[in-house]
N, C-alpha and C. Protein backbone atom coordinates (compact mmCIF):
# COMPACT_ATOMS: atom_id res chain seq x y z
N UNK A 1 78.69 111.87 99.09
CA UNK A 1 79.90 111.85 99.91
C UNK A 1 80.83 112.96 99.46
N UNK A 2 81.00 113.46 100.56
CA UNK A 2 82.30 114.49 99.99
C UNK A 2 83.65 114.39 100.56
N UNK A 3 83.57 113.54 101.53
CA UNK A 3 84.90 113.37 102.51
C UNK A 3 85.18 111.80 101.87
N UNK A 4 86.66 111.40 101.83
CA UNK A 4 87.02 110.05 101.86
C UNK A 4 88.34 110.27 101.95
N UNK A 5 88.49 109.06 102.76
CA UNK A 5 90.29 108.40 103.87
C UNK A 5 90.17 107.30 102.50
N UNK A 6 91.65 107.26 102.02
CA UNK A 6 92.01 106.31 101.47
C UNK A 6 93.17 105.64 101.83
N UNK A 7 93.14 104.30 101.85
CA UNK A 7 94.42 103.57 102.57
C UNK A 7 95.04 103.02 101.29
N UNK A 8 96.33 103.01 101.10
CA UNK A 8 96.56 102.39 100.15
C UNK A 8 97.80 101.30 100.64
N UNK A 9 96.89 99.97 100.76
CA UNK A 9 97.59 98.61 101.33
C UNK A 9 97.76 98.87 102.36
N UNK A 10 97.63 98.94 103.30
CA UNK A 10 97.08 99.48 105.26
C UNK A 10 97.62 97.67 105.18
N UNK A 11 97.81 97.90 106.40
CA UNK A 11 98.73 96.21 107.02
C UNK A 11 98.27 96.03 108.60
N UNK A 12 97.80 97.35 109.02
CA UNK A 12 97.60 96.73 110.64
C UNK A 12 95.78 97.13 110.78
N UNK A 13 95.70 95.82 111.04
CA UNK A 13 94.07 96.01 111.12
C UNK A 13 93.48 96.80 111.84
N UNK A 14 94.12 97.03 113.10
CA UNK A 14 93.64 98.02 113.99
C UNK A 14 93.17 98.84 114.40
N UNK A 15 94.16 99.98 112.99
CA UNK A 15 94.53 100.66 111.90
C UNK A 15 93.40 101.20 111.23
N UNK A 16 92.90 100.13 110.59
CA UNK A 16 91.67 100.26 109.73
C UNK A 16 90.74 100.34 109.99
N UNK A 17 90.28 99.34 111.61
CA UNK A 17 89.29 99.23 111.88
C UNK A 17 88.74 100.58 112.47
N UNK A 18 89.94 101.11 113.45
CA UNK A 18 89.49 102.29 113.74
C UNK A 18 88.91 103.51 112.57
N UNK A 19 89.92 103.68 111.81
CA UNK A 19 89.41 104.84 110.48
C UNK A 19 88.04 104.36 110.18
N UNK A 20 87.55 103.16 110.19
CA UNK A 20 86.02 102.40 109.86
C UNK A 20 85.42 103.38 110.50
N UNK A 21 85.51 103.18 112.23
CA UNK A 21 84.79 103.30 112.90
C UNK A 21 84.49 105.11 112.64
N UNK A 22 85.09 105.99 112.64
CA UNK A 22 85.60 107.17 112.33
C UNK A 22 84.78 107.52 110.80
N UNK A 23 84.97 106.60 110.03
CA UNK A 23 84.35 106.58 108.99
C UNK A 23 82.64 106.84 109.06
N UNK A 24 82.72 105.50 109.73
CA UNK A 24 81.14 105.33 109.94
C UNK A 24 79.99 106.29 110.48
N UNK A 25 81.32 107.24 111.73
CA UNK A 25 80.39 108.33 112.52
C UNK A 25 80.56 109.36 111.61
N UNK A 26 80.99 109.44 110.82
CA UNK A 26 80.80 110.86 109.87
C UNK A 26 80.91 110.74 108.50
N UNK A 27 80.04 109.44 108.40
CA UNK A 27 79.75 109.21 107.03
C UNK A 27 80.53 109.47 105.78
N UNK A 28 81.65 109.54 105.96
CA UNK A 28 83.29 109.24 104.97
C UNK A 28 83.32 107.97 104.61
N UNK A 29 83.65 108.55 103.39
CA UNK A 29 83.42 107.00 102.24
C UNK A 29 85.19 106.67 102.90
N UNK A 30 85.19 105.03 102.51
CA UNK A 30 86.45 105.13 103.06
C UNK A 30 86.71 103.44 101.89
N UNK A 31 87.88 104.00 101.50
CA UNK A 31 88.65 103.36 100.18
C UNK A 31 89.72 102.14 100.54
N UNK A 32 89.66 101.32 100.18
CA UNK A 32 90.87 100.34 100.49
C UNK A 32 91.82 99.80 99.08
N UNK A 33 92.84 99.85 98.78
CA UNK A 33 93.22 99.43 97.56
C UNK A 33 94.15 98.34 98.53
N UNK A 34 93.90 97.26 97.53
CA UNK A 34 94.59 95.60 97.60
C UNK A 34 96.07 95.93 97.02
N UNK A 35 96.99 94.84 98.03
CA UNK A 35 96.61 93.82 99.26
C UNK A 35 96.38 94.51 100.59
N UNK A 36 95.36 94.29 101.25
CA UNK A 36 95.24 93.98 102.34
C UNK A 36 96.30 93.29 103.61
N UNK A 37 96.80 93.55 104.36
CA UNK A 37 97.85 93.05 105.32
C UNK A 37 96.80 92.52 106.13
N UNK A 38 95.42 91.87 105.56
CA UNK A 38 94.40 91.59 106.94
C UNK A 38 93.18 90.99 106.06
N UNK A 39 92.35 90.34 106.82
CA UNK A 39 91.06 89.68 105.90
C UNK A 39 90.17 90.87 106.39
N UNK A 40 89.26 90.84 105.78
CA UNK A 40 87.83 91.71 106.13
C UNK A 40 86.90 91.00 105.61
N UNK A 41 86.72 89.44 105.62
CA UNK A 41 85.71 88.97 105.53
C UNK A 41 85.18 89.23 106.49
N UNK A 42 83.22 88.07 106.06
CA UNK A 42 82.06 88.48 107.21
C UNK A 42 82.72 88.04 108.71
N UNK A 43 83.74 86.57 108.53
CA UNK A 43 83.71 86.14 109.76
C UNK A 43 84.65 86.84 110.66
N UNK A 44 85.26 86.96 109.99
CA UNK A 44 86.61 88.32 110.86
C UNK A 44 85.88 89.18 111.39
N UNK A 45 85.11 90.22 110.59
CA UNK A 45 84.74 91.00 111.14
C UNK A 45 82.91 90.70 112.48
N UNK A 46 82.54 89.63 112.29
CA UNK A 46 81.73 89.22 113.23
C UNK A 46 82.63 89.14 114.54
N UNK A 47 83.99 88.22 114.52
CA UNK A 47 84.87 87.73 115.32
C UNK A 47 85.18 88.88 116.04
N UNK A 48 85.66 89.67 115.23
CA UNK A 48 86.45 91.01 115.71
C UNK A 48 85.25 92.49 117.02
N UNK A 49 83.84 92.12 116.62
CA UNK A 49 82.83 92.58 117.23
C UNK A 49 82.62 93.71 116.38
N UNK A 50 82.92 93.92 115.41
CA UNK A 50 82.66 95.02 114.25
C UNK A 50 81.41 95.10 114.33
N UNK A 51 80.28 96.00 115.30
CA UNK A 51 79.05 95.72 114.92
C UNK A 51 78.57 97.02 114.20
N UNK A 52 79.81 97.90 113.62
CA UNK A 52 79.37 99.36 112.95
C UNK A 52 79.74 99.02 111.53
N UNK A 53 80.87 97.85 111.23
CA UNK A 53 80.76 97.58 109.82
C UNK A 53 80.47 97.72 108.85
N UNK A 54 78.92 97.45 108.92
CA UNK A 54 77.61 97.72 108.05
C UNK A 54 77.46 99.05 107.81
N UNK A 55 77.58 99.64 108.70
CA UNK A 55 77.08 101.42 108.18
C UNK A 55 78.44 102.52 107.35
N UNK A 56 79.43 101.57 107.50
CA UNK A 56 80.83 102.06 106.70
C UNK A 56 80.21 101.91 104.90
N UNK A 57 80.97 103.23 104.80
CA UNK A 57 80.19 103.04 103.00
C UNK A 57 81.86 103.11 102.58
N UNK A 58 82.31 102.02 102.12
CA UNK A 58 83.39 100.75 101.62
C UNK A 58 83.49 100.75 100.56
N UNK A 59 84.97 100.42 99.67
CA UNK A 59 84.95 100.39 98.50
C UNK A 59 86.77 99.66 98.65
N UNK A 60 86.48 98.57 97.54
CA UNK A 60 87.93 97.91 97.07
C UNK A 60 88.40 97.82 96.16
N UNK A 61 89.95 97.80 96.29
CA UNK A 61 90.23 98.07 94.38
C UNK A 61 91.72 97.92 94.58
N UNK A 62 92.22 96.77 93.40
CA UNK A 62 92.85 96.13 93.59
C UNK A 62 94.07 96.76 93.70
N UNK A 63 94.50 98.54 92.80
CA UNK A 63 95.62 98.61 92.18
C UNK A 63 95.27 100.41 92.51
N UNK A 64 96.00 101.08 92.50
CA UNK A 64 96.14 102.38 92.69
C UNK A 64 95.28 103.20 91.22
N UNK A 65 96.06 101.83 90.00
CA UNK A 65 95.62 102.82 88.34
C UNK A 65 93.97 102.02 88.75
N UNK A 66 93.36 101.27 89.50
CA UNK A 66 91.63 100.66 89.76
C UNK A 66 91.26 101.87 90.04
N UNK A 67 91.78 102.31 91.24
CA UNK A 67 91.43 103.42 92.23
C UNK A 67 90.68 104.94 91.60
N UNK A 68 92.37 105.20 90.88
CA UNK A 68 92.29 106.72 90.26
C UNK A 68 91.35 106.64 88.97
N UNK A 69 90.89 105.61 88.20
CA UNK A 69 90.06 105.47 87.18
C UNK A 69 88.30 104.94 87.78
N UNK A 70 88.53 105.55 88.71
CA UNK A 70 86.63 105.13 89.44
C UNK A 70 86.28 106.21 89.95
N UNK A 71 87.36 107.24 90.57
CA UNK A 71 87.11 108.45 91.53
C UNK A 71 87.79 109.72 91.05
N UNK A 72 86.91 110.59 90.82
CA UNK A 72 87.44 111.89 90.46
C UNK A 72 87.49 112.70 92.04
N UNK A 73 88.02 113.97 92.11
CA UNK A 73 88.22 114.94 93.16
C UNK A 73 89.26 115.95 93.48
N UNK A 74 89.43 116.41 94.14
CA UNK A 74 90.85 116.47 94.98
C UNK A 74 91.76 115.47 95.91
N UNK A 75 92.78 115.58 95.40
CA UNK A 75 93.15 114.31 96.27
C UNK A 75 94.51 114.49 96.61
N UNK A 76 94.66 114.76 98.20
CA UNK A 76 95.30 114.94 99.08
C UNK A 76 96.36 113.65 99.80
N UNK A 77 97.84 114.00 99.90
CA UNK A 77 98.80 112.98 100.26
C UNK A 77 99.25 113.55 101.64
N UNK A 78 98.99 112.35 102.34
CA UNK A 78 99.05 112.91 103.95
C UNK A 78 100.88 111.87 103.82
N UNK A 79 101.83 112.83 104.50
CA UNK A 79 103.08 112.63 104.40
C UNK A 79 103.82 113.85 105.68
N UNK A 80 104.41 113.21 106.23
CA UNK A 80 105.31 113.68 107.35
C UNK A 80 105.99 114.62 106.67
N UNK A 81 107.02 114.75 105.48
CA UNK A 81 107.51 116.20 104.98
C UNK A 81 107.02 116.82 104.19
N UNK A 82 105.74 116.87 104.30
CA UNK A 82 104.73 117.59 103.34
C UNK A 82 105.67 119.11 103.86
N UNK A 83 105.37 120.45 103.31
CA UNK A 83 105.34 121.01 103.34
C UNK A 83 104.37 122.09 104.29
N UNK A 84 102.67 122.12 103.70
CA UNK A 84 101.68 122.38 104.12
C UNK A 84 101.24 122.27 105.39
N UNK A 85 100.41 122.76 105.96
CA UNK A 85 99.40 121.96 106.98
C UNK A 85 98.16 121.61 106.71
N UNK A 86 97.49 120.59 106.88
CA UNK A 86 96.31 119.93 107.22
C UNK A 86 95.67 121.39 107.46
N UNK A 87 95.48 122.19 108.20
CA UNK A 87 94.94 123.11 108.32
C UNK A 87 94.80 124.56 107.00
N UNK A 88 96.22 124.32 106.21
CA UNK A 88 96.22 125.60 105.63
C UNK A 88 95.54 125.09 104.08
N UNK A 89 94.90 124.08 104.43
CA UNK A 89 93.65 123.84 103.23
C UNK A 89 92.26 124.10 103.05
N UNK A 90 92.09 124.09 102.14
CA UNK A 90 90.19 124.61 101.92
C UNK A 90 89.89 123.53 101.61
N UNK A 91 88.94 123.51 102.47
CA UNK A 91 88.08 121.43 102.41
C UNK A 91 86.46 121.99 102.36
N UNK A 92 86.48 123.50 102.23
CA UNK A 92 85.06 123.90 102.98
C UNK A 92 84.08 123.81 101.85
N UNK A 93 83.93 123.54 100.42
CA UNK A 93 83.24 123.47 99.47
C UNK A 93 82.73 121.98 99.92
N UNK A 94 81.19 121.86 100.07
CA UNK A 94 80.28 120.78 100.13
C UNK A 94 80.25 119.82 98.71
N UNK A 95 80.32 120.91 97.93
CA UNK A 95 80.08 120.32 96.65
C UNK A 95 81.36 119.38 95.86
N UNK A 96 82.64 119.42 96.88
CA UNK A 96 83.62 118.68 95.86
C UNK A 96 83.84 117.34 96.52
N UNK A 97 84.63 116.89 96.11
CA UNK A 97 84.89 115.04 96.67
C UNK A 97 86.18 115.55 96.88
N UNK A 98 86.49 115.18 98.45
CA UNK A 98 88.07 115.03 99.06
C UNK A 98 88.56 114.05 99.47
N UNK A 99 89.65 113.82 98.25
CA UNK A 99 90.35 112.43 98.82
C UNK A 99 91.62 112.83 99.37
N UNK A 100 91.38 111.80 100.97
CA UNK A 100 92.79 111.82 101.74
C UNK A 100 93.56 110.62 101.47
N UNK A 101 94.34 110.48 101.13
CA UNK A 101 95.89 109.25 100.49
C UNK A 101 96.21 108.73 101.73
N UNK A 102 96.73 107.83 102.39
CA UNK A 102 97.63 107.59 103.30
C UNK A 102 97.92 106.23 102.90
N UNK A 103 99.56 106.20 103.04
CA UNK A 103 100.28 105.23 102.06
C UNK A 103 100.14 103.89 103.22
N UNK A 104 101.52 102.65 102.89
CA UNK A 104 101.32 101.84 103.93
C UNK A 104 101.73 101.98 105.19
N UNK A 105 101.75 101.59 106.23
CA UNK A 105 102.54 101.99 107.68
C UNK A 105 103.71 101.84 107.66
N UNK A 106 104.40 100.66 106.93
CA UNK A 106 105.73 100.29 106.80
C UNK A 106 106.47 101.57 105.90
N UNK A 107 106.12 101.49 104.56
CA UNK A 107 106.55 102.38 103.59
C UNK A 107 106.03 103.53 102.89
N UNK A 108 104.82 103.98 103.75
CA UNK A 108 104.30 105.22 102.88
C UNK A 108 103.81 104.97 101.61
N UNK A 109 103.57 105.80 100.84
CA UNK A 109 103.15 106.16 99.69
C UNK A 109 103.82 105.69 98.33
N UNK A 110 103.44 105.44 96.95
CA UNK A 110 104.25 104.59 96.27
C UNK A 110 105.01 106.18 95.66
N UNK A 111 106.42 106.27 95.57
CA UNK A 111 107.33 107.22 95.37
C UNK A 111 106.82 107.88 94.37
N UNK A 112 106.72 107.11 93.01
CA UNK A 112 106.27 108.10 92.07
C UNK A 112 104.73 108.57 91.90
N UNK A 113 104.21 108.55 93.13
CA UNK A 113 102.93 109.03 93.06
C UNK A 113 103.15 109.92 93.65
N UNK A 114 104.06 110.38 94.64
CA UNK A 114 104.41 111.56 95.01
C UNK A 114 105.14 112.63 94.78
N UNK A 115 106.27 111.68 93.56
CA UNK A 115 106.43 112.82 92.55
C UNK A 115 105.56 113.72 91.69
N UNK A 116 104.62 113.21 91.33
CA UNK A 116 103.95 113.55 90.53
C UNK A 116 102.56 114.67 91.41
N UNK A 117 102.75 114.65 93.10
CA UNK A 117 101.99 115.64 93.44
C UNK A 117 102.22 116.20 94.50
N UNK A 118 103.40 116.83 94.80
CA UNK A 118 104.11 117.78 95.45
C UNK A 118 103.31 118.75 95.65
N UNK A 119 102.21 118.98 94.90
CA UNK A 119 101.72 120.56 96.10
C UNK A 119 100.02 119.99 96.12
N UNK A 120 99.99 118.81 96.56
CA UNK A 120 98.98 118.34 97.55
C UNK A 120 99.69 117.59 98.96
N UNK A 121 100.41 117.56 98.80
CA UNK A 121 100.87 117.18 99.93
C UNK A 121 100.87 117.89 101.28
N UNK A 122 100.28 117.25 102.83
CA UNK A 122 99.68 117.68 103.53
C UNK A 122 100.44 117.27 104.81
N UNK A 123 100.28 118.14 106.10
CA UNK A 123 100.87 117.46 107.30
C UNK A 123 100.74 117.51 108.56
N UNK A 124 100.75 116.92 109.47
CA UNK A 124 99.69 117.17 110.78
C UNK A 124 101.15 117.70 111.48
N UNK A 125 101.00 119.14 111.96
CA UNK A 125 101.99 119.60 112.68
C UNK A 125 102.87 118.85 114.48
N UNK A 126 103.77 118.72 114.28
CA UNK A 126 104.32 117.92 115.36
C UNK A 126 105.36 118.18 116.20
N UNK A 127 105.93 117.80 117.46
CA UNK A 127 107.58 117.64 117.79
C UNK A 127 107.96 116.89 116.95
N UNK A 128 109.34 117.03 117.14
CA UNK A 128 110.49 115.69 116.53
C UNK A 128 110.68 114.73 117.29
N UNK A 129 110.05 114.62 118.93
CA UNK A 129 109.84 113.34 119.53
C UNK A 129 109.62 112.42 119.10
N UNK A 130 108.95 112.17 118.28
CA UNK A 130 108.27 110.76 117.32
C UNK A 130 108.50 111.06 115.60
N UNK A 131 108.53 110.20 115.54
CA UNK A 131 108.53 110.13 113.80
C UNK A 131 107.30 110.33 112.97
N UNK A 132 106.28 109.63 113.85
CA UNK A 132 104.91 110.21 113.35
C UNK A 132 103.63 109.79 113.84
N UNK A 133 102.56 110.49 113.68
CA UNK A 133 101.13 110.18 114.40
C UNK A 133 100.88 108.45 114.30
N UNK A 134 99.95 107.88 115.17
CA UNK A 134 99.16 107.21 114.14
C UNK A 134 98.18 107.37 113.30
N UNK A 135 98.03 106.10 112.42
CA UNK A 135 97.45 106.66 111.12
C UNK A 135 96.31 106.96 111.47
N UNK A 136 95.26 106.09 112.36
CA UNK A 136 93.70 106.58 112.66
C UNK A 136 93.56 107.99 113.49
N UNK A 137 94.79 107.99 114.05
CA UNK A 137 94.57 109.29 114.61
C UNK A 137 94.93 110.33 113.68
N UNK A 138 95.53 110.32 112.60
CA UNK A 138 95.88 111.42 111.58
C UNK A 138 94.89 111.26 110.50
N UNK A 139 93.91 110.14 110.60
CA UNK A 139 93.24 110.11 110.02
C UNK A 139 91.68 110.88 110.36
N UNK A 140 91.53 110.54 111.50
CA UNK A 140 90.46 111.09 112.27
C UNK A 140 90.76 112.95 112.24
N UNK A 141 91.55 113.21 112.55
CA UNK A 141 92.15 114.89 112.37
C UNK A 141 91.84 115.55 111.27
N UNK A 142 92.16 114.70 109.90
CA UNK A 142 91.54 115.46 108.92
C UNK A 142 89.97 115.08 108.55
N UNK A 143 89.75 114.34 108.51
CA UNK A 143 88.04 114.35 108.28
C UNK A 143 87.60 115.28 109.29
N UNK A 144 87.88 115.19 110.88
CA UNK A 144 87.41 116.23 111.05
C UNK A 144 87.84 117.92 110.73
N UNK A 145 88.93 118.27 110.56
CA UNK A 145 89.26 119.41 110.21
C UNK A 145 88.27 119.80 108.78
N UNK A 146 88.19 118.65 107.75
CA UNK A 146 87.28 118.79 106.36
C UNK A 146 85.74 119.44 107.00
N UNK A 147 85.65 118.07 108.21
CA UNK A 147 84.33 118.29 108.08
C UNK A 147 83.84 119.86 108.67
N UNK A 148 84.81 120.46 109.96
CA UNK A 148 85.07 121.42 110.86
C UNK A 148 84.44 122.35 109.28
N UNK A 149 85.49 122.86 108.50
CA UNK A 149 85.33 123.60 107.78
C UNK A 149 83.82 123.76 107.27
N UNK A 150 83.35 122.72 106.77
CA UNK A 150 82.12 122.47 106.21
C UNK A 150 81.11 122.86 106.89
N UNK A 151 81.12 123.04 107.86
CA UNK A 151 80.27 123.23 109.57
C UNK A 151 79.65 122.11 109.64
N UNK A 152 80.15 120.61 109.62
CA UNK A 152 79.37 119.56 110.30
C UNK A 152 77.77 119.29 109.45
N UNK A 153 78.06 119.39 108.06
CA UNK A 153 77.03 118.73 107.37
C UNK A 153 76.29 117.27 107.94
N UNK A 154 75.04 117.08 107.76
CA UNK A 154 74.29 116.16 108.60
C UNK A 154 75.07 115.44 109.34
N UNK A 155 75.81 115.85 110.52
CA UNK A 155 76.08 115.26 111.46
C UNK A 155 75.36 116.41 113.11
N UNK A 156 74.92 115.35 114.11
CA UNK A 156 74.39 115.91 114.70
C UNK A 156 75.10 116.52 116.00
């Protein structure tokens, strides 16, 4: 894996399910750190018609310090006053692990994790009409922009 969406405490299932699905078609590992604003047991997700579930390559962890002590990489904070663009990054090395951050829907990112990384910080260019994308859709943008770069490693 070289691509991965990480949610950290995601609250609207919707939310998630979509980045899954997104996940699943382009084989992005995709990270969840606890709590959960949602179950993802078997029966939920039977209920829910999740029948791509299974092919999502998943990972849980309870605490941000779980997270950063399992996964090495680059690791990227998707944030509305980033500086940067989503675009003016190099994602194009096959060989590294890219992690994308995206905090909760309510409150973003935990503050002092973003002190601490001000020039990863990333941003999907916009009007001032809205306050901000949604997350599967800002999520879907950069895996593909990663993958764009990469030229679409085994995907067909």
């Amino acid at each position: 894996m070289a691509i991965h969406v990480v949610l950290y405490q995601p609250e609207i299932p919707a939310n998630t399910m979509n980045i899954a699905r997104t996940c699943a078609a382009t084989d992005t590992a995709l990270h969840l750190i606890r709590p959960l604003g949602f179950s993802t047991d078997e029966e939920m997700i039977k209920r829910a018609g999740l029948d791509f579930w299974h092919s999502v390559n998943i990972a849980y962890y309870d605490s941000l310090d779980d997270f950063f002590s399992k996964n090495q990489g680059e690791f990227y904070y998707i944030e509305t006053f980033g500086e940067k663009t989503h675009s003016s990054f190099d994602f194009s090395d096959v060989s590294m692990e890219y992690y994308f951050m995206f905090g909760k829907e309510t409150t973003g990112l935990p503050k002092d994790l973003l002190k601490r990384n001000k020039d990863h910080f990333l941003r999907i260019p916009m009007s001032d009409h809205v306050r901000s994308l949604n997350l599967s859709n800002t999520a879907a943008l950069l895996v593909y922009e990663a993958l764009r770069q990469q030229g679409y490693p085994n995907l067909k």
